[in-house]
C-alpha atoms as a PDB file:
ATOM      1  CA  UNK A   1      -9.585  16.093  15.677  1.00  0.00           C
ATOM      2  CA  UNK A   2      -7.237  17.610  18.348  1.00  0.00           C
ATOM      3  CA  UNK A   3      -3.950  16.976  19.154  1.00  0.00           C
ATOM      4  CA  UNK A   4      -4.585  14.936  22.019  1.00  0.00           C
ATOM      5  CA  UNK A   5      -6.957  12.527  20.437  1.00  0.00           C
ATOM      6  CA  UNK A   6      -4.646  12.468  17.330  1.00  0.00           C
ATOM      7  CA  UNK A   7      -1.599  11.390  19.918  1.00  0.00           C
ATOM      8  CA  UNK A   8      -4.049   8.851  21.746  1.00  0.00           C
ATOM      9  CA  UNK A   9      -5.326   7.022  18.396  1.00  0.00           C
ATOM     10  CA  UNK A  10      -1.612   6.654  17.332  1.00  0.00           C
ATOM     11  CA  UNK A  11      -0.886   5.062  20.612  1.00  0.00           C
ATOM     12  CA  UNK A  12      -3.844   2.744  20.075  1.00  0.00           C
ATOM     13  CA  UNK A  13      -2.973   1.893  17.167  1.00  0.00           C
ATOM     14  CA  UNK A  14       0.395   1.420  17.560  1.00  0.00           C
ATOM     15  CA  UNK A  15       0.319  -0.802  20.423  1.00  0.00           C
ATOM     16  CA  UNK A  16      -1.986  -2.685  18.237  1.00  0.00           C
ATOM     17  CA  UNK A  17      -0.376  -3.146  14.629  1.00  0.00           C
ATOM     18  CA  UNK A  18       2.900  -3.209  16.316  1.00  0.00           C
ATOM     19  CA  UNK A  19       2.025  -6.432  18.632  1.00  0.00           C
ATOM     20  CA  UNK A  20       0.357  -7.779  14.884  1.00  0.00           C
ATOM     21  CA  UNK A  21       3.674  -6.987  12.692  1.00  0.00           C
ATOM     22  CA  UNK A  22       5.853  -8.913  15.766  1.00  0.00           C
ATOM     23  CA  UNK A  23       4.049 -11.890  16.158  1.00  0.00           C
ATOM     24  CA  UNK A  24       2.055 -12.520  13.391  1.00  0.00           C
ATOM     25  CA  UNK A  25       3.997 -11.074   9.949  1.00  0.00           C
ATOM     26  CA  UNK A  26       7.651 -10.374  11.013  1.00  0.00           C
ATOM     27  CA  UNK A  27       8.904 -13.369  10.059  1.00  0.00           C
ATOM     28  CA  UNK A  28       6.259 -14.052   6.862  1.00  0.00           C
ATOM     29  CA  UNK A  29       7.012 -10.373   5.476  1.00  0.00           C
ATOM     30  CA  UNK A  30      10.914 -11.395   5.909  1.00  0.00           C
ATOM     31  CA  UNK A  31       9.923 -14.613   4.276  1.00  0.00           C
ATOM     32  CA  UNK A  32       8.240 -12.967   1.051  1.00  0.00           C
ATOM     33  CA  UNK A  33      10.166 -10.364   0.430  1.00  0.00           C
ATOM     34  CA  UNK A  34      13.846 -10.896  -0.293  1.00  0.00           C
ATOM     35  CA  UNK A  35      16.537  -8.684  -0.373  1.00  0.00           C
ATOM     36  CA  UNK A  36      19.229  -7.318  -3.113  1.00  0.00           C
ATOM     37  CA  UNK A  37      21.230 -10.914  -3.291  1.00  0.00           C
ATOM     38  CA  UNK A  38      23.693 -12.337  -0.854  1.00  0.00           C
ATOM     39  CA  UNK A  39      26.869 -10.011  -0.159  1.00  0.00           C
ATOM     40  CA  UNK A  40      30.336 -11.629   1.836  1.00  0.00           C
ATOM     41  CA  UNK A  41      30.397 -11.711   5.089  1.00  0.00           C
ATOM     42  CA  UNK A  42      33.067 -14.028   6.803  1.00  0.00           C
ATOM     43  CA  UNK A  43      35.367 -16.780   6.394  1.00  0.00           C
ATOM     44  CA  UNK A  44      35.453 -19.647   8.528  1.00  0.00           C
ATOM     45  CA  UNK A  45      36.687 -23.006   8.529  1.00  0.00           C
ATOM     46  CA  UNK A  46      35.602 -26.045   6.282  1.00  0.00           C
ATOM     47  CA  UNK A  47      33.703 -28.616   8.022  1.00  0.00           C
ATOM     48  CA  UNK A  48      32.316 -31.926   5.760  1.00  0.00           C
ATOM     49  CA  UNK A  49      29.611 -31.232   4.180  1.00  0.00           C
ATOM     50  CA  UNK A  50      30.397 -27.334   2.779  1.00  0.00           C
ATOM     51  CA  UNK A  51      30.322 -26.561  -0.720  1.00  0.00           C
ATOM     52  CA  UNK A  52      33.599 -26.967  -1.845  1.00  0.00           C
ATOM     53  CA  UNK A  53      33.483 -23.934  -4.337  1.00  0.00           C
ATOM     54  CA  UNK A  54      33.229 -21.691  -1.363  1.00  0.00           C
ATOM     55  CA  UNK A  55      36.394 -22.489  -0.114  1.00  0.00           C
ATOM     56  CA  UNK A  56      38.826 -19.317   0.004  1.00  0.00           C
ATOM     57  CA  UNK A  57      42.098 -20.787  -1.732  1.00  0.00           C
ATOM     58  CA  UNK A  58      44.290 -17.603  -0.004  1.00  0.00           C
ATOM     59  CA  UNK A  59      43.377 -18.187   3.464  1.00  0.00           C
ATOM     60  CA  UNK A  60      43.836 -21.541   3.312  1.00  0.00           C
ATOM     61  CA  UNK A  61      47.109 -21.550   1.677  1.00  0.00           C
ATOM     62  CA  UNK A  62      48.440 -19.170   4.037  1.00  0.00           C
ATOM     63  CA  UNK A  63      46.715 -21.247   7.293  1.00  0.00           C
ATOM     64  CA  UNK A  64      47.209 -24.864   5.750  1.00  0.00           C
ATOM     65  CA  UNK A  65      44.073 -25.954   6.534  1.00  0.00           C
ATOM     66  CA  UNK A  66      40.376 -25.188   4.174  1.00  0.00           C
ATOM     67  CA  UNK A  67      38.729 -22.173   4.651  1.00  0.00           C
ATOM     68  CA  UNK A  68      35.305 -21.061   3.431  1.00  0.00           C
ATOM     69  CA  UNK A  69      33.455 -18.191   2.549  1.00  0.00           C
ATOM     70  CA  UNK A  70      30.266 -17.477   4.452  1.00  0.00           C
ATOM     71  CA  UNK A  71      27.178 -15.003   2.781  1.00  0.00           C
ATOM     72  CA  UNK A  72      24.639 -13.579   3.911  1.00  0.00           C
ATOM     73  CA  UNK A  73      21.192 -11.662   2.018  1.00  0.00           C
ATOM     74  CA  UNK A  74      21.632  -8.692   1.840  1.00  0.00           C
ATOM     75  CA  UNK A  75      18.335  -7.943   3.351  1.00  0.00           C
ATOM     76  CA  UNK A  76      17.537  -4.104   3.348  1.00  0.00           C
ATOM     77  CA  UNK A  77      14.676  -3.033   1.177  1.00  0.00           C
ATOM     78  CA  UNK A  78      12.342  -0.209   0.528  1.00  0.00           C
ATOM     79  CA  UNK A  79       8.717  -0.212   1.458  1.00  0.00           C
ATOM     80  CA  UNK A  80       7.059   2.136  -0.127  1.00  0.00           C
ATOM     81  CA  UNK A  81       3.154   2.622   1.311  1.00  0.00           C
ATOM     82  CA  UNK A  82       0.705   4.845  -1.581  1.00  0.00           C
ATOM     83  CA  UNK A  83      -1.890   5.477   0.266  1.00  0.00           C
ATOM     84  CA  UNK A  84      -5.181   7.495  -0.764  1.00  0.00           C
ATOM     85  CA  UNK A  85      -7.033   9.721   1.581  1.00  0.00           C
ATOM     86  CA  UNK A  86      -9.611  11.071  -0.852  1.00  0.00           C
ATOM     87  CA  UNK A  87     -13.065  12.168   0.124  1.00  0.00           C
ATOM     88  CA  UNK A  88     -14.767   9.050  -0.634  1.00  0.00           C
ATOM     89  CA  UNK A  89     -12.176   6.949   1.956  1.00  0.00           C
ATOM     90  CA  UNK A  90     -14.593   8.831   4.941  1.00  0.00           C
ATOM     91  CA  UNK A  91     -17.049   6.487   3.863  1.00  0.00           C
ATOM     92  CA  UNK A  92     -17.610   3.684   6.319  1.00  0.00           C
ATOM     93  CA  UNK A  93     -21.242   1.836   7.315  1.00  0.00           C
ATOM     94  CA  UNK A  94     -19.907  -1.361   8.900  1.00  0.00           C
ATOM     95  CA  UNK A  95     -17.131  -1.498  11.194  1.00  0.00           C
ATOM     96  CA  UNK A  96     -14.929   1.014  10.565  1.00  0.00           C
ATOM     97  CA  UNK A  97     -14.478   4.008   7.543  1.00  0.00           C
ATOM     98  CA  UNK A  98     -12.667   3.002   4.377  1.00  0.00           C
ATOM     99  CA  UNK A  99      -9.598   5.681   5.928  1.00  0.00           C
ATOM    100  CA  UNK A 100      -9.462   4.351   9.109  1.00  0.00           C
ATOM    101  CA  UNK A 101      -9.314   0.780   7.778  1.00  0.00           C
ATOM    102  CA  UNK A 102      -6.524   1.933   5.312  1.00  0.00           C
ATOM    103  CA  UNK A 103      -4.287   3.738   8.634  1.00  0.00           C
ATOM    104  CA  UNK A 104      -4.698   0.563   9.997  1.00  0.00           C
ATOM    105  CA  UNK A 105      -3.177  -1.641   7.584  1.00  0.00           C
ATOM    106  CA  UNK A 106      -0.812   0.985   6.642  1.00  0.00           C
ATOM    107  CA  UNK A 107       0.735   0.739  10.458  1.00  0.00           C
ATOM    108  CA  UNK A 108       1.136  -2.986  10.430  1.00  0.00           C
ATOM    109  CA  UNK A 109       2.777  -3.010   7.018  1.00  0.00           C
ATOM    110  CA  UNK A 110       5.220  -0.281   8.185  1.00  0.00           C
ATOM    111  CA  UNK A 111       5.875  -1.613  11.461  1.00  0.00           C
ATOM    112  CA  UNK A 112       6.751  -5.189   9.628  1.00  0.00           C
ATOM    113  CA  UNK A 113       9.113  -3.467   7.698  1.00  0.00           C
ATOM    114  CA  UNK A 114      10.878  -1.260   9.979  1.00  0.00           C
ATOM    115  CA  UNK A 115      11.288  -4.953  12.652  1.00  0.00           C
ATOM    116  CA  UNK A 116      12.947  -6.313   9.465  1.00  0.00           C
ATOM    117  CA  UNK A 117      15.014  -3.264   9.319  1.00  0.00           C
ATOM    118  CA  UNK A 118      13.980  -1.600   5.803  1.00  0.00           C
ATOM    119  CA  UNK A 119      13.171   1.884   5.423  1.00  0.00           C
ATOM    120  CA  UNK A 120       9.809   2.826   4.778  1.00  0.00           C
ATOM    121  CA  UNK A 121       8.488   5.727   2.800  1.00  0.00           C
ATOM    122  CA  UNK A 122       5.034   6.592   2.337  1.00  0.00           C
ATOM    123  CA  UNK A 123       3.374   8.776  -1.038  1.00  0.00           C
ATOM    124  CA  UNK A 124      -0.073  10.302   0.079  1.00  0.00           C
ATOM    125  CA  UNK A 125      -2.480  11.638  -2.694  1.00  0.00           C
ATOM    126  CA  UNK A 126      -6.069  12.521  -3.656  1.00  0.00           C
ATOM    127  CA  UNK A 127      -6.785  13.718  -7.350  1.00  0.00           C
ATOM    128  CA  UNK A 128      -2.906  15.001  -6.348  1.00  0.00           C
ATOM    129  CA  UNK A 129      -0.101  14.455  -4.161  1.00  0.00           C
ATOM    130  CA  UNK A 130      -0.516  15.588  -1.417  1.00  0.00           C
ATOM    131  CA  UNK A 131       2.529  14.648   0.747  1.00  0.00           C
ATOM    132  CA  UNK A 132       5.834  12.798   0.515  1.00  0.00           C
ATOM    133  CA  UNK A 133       7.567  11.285   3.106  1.00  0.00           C
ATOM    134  CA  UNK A 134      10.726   9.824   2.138  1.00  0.00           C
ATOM    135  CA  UNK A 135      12.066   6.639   3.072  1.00  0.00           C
ATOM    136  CA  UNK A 136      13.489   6.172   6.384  1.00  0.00           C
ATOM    137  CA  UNK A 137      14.254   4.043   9.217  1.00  0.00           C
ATOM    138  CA  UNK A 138      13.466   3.908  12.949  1.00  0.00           C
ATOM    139  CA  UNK A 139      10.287   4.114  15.269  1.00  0.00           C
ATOM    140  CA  UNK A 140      10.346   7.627  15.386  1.00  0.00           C
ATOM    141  CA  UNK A 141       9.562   7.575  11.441  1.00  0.00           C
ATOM    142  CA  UNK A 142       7.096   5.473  11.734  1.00  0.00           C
ATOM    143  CA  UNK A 143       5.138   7.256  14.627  1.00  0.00           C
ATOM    144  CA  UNK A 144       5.503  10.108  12.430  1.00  0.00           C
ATOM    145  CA  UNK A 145       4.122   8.085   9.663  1.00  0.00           C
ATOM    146  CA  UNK A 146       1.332   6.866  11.741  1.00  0.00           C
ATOM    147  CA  UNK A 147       0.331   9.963  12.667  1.00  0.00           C
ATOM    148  CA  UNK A 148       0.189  11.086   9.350  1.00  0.00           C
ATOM    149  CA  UNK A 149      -2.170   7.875   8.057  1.00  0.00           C
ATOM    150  CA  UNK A 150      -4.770   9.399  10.655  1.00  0.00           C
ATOM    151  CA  UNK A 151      -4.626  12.826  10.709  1.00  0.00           C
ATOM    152  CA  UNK A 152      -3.415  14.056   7.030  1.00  0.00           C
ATOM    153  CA  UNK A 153      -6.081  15.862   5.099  1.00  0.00           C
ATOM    154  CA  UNK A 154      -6.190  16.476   1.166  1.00  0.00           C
ATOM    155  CA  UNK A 155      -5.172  20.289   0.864  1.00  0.00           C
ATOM    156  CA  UNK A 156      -8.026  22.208  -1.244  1.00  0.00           C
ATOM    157  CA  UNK A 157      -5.904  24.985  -2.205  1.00  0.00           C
ATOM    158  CA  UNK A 158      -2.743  22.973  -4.005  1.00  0.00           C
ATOM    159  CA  UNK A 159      -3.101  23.035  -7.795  1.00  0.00           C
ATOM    160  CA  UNK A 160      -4.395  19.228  -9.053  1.00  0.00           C
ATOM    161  CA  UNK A 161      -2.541  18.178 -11.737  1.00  0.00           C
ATOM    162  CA  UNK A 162      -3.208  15.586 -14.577  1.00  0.00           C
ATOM    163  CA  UNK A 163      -1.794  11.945 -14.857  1.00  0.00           C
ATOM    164  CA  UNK A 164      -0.978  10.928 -18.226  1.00  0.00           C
ATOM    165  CA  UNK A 165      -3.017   8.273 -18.134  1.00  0.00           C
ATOM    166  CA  UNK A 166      -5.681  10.543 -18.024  1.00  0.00           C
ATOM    167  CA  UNK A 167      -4.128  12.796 -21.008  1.00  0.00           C
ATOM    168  CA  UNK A 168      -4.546  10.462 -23.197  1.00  0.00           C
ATOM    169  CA  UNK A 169      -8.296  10.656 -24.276  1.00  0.00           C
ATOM    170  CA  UNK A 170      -9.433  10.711 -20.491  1.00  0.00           C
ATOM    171  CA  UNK A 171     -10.547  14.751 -19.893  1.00  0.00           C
ATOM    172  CA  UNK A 172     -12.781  16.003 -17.580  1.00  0.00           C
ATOM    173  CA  UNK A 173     -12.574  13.915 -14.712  1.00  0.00           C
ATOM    174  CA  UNK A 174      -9.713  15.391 -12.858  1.00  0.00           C
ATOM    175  CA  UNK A 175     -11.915  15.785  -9.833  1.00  0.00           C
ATOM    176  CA  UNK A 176     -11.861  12.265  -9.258  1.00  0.00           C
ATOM    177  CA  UNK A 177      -8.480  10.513  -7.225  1.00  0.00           C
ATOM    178  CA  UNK A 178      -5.544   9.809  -9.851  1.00  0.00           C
ATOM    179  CA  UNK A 179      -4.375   6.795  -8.836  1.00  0.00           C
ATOM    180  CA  UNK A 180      -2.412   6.968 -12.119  1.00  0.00           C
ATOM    181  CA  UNK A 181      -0.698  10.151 -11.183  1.00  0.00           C
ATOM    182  CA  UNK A 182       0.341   8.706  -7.433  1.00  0.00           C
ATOM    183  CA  UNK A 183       1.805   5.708  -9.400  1.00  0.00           C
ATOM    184  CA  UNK A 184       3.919   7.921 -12.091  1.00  0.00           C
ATOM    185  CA  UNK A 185       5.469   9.990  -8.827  1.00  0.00           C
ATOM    186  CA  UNK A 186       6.830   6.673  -7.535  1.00  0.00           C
ATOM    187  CA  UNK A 187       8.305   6.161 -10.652  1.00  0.00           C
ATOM    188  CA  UNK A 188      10.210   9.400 -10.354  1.00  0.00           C
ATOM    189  CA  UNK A 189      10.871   9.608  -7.267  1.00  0.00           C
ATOM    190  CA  UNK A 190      12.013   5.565  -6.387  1.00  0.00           C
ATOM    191  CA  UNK A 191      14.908   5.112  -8.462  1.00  0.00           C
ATOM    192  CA  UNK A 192      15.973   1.676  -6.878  1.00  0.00           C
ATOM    193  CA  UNK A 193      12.818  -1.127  -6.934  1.00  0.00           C
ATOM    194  CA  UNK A 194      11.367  -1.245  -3.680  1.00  0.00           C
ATOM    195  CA  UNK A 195       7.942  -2.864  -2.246  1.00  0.00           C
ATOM    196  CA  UNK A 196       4.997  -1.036  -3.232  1.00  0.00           C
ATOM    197  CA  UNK A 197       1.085  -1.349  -1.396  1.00  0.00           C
ATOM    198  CA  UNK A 198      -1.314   0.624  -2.952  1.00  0.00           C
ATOM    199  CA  UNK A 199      -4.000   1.390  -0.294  1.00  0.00           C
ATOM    200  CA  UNK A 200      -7.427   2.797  -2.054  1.00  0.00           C
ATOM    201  CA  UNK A 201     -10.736   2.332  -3.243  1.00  0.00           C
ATOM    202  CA  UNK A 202      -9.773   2.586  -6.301  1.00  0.00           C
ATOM    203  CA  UNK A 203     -12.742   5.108  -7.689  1.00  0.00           C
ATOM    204  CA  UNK A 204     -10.326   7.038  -9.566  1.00  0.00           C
ATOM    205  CA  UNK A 205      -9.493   8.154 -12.963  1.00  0.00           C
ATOM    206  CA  UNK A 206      -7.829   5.712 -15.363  1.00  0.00           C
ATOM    207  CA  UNK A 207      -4.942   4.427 -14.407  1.00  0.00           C
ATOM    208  CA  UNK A 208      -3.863   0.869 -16.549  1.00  0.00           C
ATOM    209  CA  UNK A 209      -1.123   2.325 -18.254  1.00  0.00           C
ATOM    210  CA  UNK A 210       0.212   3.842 -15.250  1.00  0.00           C
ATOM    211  CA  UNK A 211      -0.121   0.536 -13.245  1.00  0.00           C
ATOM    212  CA  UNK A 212       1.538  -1.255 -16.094  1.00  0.00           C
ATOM    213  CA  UNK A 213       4.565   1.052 -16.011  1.00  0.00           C
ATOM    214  CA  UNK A 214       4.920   0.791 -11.883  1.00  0.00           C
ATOM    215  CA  UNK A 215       5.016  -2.469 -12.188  1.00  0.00           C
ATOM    216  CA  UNK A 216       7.471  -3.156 -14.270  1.00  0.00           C
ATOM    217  CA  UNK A 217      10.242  -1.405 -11.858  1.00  0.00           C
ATOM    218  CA  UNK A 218       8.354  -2.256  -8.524  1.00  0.00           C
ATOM    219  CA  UNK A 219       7.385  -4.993  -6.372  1.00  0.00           C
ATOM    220  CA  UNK A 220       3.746  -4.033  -6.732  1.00  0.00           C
ATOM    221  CA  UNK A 221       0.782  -4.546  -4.431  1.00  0.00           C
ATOM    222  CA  UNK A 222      -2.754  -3.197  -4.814  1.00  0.00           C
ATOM    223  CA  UNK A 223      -5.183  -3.595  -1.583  1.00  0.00           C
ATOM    224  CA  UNK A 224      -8.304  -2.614  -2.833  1.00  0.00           C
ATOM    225  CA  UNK A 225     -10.597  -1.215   0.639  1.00  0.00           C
ATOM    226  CA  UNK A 226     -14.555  -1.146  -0.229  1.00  0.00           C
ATOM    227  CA  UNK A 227     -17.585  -1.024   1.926  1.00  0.00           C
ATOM    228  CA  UNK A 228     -20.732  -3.556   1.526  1.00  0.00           C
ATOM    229  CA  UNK A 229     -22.943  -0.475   0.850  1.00  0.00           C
ATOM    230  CA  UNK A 230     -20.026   0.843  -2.001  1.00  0.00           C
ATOM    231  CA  UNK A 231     -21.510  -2.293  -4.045  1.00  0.00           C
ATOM    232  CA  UNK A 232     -25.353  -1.987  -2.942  1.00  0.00           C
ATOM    233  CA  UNK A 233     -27.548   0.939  -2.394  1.00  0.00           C
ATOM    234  CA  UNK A 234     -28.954   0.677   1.048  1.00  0.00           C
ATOM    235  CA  UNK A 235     -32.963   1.867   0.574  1.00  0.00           C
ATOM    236  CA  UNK A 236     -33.167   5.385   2.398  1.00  0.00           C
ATOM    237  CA  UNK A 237     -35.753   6.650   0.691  1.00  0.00           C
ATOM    238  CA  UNK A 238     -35.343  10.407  -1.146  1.00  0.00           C
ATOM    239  CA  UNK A 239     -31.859  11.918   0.448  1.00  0.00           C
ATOM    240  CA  UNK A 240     -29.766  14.733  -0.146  1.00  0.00           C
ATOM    241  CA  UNK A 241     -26.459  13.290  -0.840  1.00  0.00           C
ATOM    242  CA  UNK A 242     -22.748  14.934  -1.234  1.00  0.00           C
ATOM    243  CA  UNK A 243     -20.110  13.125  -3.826  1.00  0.00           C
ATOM    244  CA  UNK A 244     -16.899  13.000  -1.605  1.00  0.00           C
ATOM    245  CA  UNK A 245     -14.836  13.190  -4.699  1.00  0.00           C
ATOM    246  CA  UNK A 246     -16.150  15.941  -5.978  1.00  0.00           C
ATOM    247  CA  UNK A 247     -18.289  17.556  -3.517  1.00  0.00           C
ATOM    248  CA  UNK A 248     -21.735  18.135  -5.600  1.00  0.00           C
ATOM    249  CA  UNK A 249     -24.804  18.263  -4.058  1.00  0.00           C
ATOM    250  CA  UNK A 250     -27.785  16.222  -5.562  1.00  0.00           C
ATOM    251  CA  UNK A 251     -30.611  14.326  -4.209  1.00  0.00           C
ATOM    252  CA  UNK A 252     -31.004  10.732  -4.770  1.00  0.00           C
ATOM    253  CA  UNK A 253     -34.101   8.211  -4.389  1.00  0.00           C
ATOM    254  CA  UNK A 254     -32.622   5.365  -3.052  1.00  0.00           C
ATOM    255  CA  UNK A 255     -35.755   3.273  -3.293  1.00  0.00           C
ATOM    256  CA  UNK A 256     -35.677   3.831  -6.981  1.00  0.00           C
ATOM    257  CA  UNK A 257     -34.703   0.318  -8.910  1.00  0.00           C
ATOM    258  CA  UNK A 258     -33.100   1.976 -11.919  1.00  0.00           C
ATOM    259  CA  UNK A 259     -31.399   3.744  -9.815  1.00  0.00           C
ATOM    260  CA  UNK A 260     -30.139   1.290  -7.470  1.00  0.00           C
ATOM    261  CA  UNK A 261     -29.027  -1.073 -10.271  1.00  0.00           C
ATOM    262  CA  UNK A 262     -27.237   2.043 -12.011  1.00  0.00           C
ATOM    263  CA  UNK A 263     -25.372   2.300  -8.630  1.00  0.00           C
ATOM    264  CA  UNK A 264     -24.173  -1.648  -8.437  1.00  0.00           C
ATOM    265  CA  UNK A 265     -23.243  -1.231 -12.197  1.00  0.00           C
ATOM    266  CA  UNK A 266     -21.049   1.787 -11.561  1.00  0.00           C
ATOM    267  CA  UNK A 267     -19.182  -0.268  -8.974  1.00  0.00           C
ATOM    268  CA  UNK A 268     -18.899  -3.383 -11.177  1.00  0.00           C
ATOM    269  CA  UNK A 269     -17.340  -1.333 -14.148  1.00  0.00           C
ATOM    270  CA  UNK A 270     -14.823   0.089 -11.139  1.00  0.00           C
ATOM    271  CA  UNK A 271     -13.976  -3.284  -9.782  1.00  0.00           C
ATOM    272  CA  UNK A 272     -13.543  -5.256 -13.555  1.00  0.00           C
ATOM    273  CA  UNK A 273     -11.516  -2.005 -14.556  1.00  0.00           C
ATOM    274  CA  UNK A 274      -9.369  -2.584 -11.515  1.00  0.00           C
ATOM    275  CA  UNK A 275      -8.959  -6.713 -11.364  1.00  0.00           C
ATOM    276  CA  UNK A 276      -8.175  -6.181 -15.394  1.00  0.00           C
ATOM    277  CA  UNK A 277      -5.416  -3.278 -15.017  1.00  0.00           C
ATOM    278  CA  UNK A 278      -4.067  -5.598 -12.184  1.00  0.00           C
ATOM    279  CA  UNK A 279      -3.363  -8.651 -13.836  1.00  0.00           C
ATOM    280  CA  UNK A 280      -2.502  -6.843 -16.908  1.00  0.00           C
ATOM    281  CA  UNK A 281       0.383  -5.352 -15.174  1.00  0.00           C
ATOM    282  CA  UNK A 282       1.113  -8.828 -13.593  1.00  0.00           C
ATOM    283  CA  UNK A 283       0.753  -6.667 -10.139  1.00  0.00           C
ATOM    284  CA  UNK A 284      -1.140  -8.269  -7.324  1.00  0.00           C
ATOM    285  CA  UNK A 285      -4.386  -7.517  -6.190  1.00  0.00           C
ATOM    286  CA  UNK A 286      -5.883  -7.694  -2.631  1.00  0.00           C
ATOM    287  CA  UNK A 287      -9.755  -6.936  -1.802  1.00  0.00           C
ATOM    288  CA  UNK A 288     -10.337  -6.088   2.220  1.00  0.00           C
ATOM    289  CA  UNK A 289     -13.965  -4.842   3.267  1.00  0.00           C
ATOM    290  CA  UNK A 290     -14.318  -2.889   6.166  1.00  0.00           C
ATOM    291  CA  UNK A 291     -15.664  -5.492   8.351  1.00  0.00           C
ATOM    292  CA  UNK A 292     -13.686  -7.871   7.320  1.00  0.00           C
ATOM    293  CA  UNK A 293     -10.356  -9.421   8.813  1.00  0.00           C
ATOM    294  CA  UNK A 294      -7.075  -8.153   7.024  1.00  0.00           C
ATOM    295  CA  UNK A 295      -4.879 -10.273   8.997  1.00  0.00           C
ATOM    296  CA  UNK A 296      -6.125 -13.042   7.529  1.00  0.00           C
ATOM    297  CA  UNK A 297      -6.005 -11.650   4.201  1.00  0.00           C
ATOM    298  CA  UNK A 298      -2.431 -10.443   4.700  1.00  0.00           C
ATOM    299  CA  UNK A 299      -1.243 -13.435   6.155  1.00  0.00           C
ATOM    300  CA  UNK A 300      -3.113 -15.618   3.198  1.00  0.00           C
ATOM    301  CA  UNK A 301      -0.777 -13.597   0.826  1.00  0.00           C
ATOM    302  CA  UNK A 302       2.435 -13.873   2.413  1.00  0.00           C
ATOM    303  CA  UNK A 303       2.024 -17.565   2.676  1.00  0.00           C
ATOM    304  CA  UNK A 304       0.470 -17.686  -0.835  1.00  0.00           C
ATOM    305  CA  UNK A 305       3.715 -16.160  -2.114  1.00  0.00           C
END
């Protein structure tokens, strides 16, 4: 993709999520996620009907008349967007790829953040991370995020290295997305609890005691982005066929029932594995397909909250 196409799909999209986040989930994301606590922030005079153990005892003695205290939430908070942009997020046979679905989403959750003025951060990763972008505020962050959700590639030549999740009794499939290794860097790097979406499709090594861990110290949200044809084999006949993960070659008889019903069984175990670590961890778990509609799935959460 060149420049210029990069620079015109952030402009599309941001004129898109951006209009979304303003009138559609400003005021629910503001609603569902609260800040730090309520912090001082004036006094003014009593009128009937103020709590009366509010009232500021000094500045009414020295006025002669009540005064109260007046709070407000302290409402800055951290969004922190995880976002996957492994091989098998090109994958796409409805409406839209897995990754593009995933950019999409990722813009209208940043964008609702930065109108409620929190900072936003973003972790990208594969089978490692691949780029940090710390939390910050203002629209030129979150072009520069955006930009980033479309164009970012995983980087073949880093060195990948191993969750503990998958240390412990899980070798040999490092060439797989660590979900569980993305989740352990926001534990290092997040100090203070922020807001956490997970964006992925979740074929990954193990990750449950990762998960668990995250979401002990973070508002956690998984969004779980499949395809129709990631659960069912569409019948092709014999093709040659290229794991995105871990980009082996093989060819595949897709008119073959054992192997069509080893296929849907592979994505079951991936799914159960997933809902299970979820609610586990007491984390909460969104599914989006790509032809579906995430605003309604978005907005069904922030109310259900």
């Amino acid at each position: 993709m060149t420049t210029a196409e990069i620079l015109k799909k952030v402009r599309r999209i941001e004129i898109k999520t951006k209009g979304l986040s303003n009138h559609i989930f400003a005021g629910e994301y503001h609603s569902t996620f609260k800040g730090r606590g309520m912090s001082f922030s004036e006094v003014r005079e009593y009128t009937p009907g103020d709590d009366v153990k509010f009232i500021d005892w000094n500045v009414t003695a020295r006025f002669s008349a009540p005064f109260v205290k007046v709070f407000e939430e302290e409402r800055e908070l951290i969004l922190m967007l995880m976002v996957d942009i492994s091989g098998s997020g090109l994958f796409g046979t409805q409406k839209q790829a897995k990754r593009d679905l995933i950019a999409e989403m990722g813009a209208v959750l940043a964008f609702s953040a930065t109108t409620n003025n929190d900072k936003v951060g973003v972790i990208f990763f594969s089978n490692k991370i691949e780029k940090y972008v710390p939390p910050k505020k203002g629209k030129g962050h979150i072009l520069h995020i955006i930009r980033e959700l479309i164009a970012l590639e995983p980087d073949p030549s880093k060195p990948v290295p191993v969750s503990k999740s998958v240390k412990s009794g899980h070798e040999g499939v490092t060439e797989h997305t660590d979900v569980g290794l993305a989740l352990e860097f926001l534990n290092n790097v997040m100090k203070k609890r922020s807001i956490a979406f997970l964006l992925s499709d979740f074929v990954s090594n193990p990750y449950e005691q990762a998960l668990q861990l995250a979401a002990r110290k973070h508002d956690l949200i998984g969004i779980h982005i499949y395809d129709k044809y990631d659960k069912e084999m569409p019948p092709a006949g014999l093709v040659q066929v290229m794991d995105a993960e871990s980009g082996q070659m093989f060819w595949l008889d897709t008119n073959d029932k054992g192997v069509k019903l080893q296929y849907a069984k592979a994505y079951d175990e991936r799914n159960k594995y997933c809902i299970h670590s979820f609610r586990k961890s007491g984390a909460s778990l969104l599914h989006v397909r790509t032809d579906e509609d995430y605003v309604k799935v978005l907005q069904s959460y922030f109310k259900g909250r």
